[in-house]
C-alpha atoms as a PDB file:
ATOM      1  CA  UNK A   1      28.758  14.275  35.831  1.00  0.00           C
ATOM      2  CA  UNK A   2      26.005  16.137  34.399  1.00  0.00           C
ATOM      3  CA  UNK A   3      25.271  20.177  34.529  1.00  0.00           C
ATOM      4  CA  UNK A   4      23.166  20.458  37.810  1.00  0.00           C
ATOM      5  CA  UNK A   5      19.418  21.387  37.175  1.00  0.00           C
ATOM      6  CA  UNK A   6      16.983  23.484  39.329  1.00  0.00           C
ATOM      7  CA  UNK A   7      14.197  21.793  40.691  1.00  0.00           C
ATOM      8  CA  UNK A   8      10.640  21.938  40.336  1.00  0.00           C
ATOM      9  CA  UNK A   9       8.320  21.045  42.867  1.00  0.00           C
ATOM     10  CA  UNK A  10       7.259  17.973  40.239  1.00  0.00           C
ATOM     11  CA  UNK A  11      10.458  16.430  41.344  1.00  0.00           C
ATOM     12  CA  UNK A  12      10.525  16.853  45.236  1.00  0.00           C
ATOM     13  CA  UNK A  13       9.866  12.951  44.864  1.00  0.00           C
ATOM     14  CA  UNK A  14      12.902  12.282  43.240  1.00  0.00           C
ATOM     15  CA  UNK A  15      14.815  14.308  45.903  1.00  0.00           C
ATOM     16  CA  UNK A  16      12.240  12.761  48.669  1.00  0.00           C
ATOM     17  CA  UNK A  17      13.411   8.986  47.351  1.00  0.00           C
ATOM     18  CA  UNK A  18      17.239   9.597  46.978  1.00  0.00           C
ATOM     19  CA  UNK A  19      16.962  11.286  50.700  1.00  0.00           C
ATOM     20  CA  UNK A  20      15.336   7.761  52.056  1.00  0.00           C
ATOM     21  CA  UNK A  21      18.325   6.028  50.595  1.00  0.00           C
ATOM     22  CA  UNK A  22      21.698   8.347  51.462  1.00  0.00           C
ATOM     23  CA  UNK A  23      19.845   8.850  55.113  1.00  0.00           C
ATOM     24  CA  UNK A  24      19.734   5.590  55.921  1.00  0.00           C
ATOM     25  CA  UNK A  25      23.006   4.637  54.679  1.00  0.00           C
ATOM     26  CA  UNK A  26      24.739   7.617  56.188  1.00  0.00           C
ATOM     27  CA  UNK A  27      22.597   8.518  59.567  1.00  0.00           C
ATOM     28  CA  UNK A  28      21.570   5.320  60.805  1.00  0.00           C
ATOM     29  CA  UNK A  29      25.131   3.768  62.536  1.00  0.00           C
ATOM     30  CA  UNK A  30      25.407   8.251  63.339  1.00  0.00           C
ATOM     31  CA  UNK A  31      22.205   9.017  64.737  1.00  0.00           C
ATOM     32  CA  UNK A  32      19.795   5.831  65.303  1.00  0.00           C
ATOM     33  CA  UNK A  33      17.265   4.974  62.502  1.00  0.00           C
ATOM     34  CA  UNK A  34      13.809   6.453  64.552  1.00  0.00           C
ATOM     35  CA  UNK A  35      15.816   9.864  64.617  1.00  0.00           C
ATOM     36  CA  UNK A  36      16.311   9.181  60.712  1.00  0.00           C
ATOM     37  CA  UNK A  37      13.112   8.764  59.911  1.00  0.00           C
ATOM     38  CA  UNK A  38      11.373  11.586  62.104  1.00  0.00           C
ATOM     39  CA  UNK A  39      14.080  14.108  60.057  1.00  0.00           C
ATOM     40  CA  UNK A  40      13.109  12.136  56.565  1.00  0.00           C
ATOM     41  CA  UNK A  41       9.604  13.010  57.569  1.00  0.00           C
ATOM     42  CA  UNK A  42       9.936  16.473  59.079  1.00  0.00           C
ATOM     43  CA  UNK A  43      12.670  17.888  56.136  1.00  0.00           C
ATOM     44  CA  UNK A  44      11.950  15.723  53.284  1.00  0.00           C
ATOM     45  CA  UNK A  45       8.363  15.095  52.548  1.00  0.00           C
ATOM     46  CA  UNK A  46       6.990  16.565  49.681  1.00  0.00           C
ATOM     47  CA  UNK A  47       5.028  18.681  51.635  1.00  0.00           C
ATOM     48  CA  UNK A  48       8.359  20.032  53.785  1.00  0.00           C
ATOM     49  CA  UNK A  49      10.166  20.760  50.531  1.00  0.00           C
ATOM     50  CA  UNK A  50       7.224  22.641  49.129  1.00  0.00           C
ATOM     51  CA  UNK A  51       7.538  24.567  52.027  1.00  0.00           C
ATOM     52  CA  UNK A  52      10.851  25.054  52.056  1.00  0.00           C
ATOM     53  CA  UNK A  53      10.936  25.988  48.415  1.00  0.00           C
ATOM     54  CA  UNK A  54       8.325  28.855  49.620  1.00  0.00           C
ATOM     55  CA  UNK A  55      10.548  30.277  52.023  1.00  0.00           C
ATOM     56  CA  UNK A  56      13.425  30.856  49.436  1.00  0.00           C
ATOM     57  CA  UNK A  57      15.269  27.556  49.208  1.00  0.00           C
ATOM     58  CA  UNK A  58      16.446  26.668  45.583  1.00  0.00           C
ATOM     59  CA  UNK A  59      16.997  23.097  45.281  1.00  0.00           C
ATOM     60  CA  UNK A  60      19.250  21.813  42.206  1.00  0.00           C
ATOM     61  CA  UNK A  61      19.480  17.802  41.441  1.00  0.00           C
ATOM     62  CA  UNK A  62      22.586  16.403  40.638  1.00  0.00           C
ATOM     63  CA  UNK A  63      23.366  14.041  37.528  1.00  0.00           C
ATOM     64  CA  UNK A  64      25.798  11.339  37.275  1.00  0.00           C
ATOM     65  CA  UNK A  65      24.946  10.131  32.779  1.00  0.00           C
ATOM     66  CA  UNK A  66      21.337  11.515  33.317  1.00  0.00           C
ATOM     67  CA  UNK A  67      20.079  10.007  36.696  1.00  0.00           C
ATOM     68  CA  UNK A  68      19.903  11.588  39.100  1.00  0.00           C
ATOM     69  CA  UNK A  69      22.255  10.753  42.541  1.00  0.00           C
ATOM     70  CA  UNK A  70      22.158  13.828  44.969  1.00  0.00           C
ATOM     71  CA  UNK A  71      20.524  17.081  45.305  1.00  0.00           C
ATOM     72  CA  UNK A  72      21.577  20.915  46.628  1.00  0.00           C
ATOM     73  CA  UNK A  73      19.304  22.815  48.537  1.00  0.00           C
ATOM     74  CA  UNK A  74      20.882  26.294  49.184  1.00  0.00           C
ATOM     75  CA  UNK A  75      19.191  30.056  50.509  1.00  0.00           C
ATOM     76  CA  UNK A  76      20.382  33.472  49.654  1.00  0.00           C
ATOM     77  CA  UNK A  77      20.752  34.956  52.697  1.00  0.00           C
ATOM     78  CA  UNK A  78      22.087  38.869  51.879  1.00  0.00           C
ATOM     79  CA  UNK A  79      23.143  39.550  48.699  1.00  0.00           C
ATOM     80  CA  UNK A  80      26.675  38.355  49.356  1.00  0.00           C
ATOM     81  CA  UNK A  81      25.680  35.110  52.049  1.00  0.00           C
ATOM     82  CA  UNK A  82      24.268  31.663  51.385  1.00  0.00           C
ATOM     83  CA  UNK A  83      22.933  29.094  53.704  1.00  0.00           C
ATOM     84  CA  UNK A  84      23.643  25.911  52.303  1.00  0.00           C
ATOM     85  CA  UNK A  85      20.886  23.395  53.887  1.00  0.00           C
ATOM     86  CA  UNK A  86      21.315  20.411  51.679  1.00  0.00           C
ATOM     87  CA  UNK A  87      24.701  18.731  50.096  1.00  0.00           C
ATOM     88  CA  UNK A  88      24.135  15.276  49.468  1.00  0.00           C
ATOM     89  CA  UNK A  89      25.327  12.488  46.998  1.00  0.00           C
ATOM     90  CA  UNK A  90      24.575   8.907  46.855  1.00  0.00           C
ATOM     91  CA  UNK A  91      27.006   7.369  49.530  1.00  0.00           C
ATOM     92  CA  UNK A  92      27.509   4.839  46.563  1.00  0.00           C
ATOM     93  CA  UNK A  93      29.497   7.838  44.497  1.00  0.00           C
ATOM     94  CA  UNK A  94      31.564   9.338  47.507  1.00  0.00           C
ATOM     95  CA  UNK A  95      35.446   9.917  46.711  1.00  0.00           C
ATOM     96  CA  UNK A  96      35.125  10.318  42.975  1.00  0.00           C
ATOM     97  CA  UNK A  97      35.867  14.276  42.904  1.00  0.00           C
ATOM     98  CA  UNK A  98      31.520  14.754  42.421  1.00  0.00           C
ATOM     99  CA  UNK A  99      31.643  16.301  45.643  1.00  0.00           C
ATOM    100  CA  UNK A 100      34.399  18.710  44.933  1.00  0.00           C
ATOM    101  CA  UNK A 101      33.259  19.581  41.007  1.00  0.00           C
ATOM    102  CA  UNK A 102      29.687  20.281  42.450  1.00  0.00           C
ATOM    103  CA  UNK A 103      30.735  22.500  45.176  1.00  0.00           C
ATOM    104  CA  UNK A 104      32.965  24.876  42.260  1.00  0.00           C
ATOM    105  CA  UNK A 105      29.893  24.303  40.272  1.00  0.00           C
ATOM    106  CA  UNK A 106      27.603  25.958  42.977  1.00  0.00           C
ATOM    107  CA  UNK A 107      30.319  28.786  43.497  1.00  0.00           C
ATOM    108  CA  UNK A 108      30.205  29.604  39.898  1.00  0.00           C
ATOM    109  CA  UNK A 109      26.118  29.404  40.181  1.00  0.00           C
ATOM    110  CA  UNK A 110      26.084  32.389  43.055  1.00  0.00           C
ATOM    111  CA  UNK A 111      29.062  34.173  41.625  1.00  0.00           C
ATOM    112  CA  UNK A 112      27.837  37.412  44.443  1.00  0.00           C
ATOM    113  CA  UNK A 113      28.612  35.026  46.840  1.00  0.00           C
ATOM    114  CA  UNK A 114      31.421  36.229  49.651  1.00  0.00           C
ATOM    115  CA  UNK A 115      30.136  34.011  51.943  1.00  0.00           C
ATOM    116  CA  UNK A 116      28.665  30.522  52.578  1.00  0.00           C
ATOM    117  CA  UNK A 117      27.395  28.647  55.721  1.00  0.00           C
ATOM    118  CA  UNK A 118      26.424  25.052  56.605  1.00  0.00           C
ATOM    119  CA  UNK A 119      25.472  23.178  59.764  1.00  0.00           C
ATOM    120  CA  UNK A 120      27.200  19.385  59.929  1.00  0.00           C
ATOM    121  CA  UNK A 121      25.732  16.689  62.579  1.00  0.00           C
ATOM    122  CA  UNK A 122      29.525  16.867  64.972  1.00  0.00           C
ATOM    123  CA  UNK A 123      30.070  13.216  64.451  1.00  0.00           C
ATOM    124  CA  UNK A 124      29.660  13.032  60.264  1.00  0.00           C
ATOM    125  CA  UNK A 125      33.475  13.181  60.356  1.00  0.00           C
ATOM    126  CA  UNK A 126      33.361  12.204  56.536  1.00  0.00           C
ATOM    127  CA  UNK A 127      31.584  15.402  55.525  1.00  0.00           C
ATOM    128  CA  UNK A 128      33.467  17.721  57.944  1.00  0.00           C
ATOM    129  CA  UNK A 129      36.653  16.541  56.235  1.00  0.00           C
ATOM    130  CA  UNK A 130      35.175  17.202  53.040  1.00  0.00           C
ATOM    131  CA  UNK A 131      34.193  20.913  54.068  1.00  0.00           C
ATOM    132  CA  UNK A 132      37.333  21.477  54.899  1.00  0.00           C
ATOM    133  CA  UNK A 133      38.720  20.057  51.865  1.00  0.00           C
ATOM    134  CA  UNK A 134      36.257  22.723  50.494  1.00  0.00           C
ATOM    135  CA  UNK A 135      37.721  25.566  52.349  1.00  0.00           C
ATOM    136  CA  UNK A 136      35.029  25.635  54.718  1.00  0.00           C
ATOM    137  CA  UNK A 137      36.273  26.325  58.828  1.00  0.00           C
ATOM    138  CA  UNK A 138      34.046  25.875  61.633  1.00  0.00           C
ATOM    139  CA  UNK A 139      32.438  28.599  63.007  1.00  0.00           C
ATOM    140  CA  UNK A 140      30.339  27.738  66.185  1.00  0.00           C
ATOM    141  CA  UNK A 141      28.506  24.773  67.954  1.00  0.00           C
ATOM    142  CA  UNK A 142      24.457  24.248  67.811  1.00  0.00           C
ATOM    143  CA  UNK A 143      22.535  21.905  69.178  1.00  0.00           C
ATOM    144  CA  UNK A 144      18.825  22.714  68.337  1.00  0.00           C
ATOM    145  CA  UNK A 145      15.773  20.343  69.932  1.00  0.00           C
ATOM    146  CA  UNK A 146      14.103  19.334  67.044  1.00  0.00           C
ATOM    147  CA  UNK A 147      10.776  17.637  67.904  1.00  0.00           C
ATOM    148  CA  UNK A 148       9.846  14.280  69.629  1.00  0.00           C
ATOM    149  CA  UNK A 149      12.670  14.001  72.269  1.00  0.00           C
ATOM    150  CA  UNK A 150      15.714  14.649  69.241  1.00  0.00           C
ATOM    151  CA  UNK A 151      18.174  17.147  68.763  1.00  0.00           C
ATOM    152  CA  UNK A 152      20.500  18.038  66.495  1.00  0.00           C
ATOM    153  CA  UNK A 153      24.051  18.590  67.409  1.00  0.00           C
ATOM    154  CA  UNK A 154      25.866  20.253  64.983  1.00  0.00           C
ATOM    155  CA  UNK A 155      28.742  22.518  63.916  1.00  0.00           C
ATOM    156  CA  UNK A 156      28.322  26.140  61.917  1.00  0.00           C
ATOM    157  CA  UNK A 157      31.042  25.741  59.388  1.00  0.00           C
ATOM    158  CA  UNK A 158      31.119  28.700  57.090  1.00  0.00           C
ATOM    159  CA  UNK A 159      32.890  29.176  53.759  1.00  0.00           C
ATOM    160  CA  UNK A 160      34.930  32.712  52.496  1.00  0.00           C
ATOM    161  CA  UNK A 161      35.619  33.192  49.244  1.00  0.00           C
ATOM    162  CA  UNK A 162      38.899  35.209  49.243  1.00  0.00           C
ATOM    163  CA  UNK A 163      39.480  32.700  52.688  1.00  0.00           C
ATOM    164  CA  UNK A 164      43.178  32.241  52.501  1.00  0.00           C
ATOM    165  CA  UNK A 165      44.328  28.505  53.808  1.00  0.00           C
ATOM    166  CA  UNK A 166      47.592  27.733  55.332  1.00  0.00           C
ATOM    167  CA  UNK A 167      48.815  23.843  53.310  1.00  0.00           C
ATOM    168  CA  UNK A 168      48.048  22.769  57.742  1.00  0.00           C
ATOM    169  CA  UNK A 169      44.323  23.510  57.281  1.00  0.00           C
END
């Protein structure tokens, strides 16, 4: 795996196009394909991630031998709290340790960082494991209407950094 870069709003179709493909792979059999592709259209447009990018989301692509196959997009909150709003890699590349090396690579990126928080769709029991496996617990329950008769139903997982895990967690 490659260094993660920052991204420039040049490359919001590169993020855009690996989006399309982990979505549909990933969310279709969880959440229908129209709900898929309303969210690919509300959150990942060019146009939403230029938006995004304005409100204080830094987006970083991920590298597997120079192409790229996922993407980070992550807020500073306080000075000592992130939001992390995107943490995807190509479904293709899942258990291979990227995950896990990317995830101490974003650590070391916000090294202020006490805190970190996510929201996970209840039913992606993959990446809730993998959170955990992170060090991540779950915090509260969300479900948020999100436009044209969908909602999202998630769980607020957040992340501590001097967290200390029993070996049952």
């Amino acid at each position: 795996m490659n260094e993660p870069k920052l991204v420039r709003s040049h490359d919001f179709s590169i993020i855009e196009k690996l989006a399309r493909g982990i979505w549909h792979r990933h969310y279709v059999p969880m959440i229908g394909a129209p709900q898929v592709e309303y969210m690919l259209e509300k959150f990942y447009s060019k146009e939403a991630l230029a938006l995004q990018q304005m409100q204080g989301q830094q987006f970083w692509m991920i590298y597997l031998d120079e192409r790229p196959c996922g993407y980070i997009g992550i807020s500073e909150q306080q000075s000592d709290e992130c939001f992390l709003h995107k943490f995807y890699i190509d479904t293709s590349l899942h258990r291979h340790g990227i995950g896990s090396m990317v995830f101490a690579l974003l650590i070391a990126a916000y090294p202020k960082t006490s805190t970190i928080r996510l929201q996970v769709n209840i039913n992606n029991y993959k990446s809730i494991n993998f959170y955990f496996k992170c060090g991540f617990t779950i915090e509260s329950r969300l479900v948020v209407d999100i436009g044209n008769g969908f909602v999202m139903d998630d769980y607020i997982m957040i992340w501590k950094k001097n967290q200390i895990r029993s070996e049952s967690s």
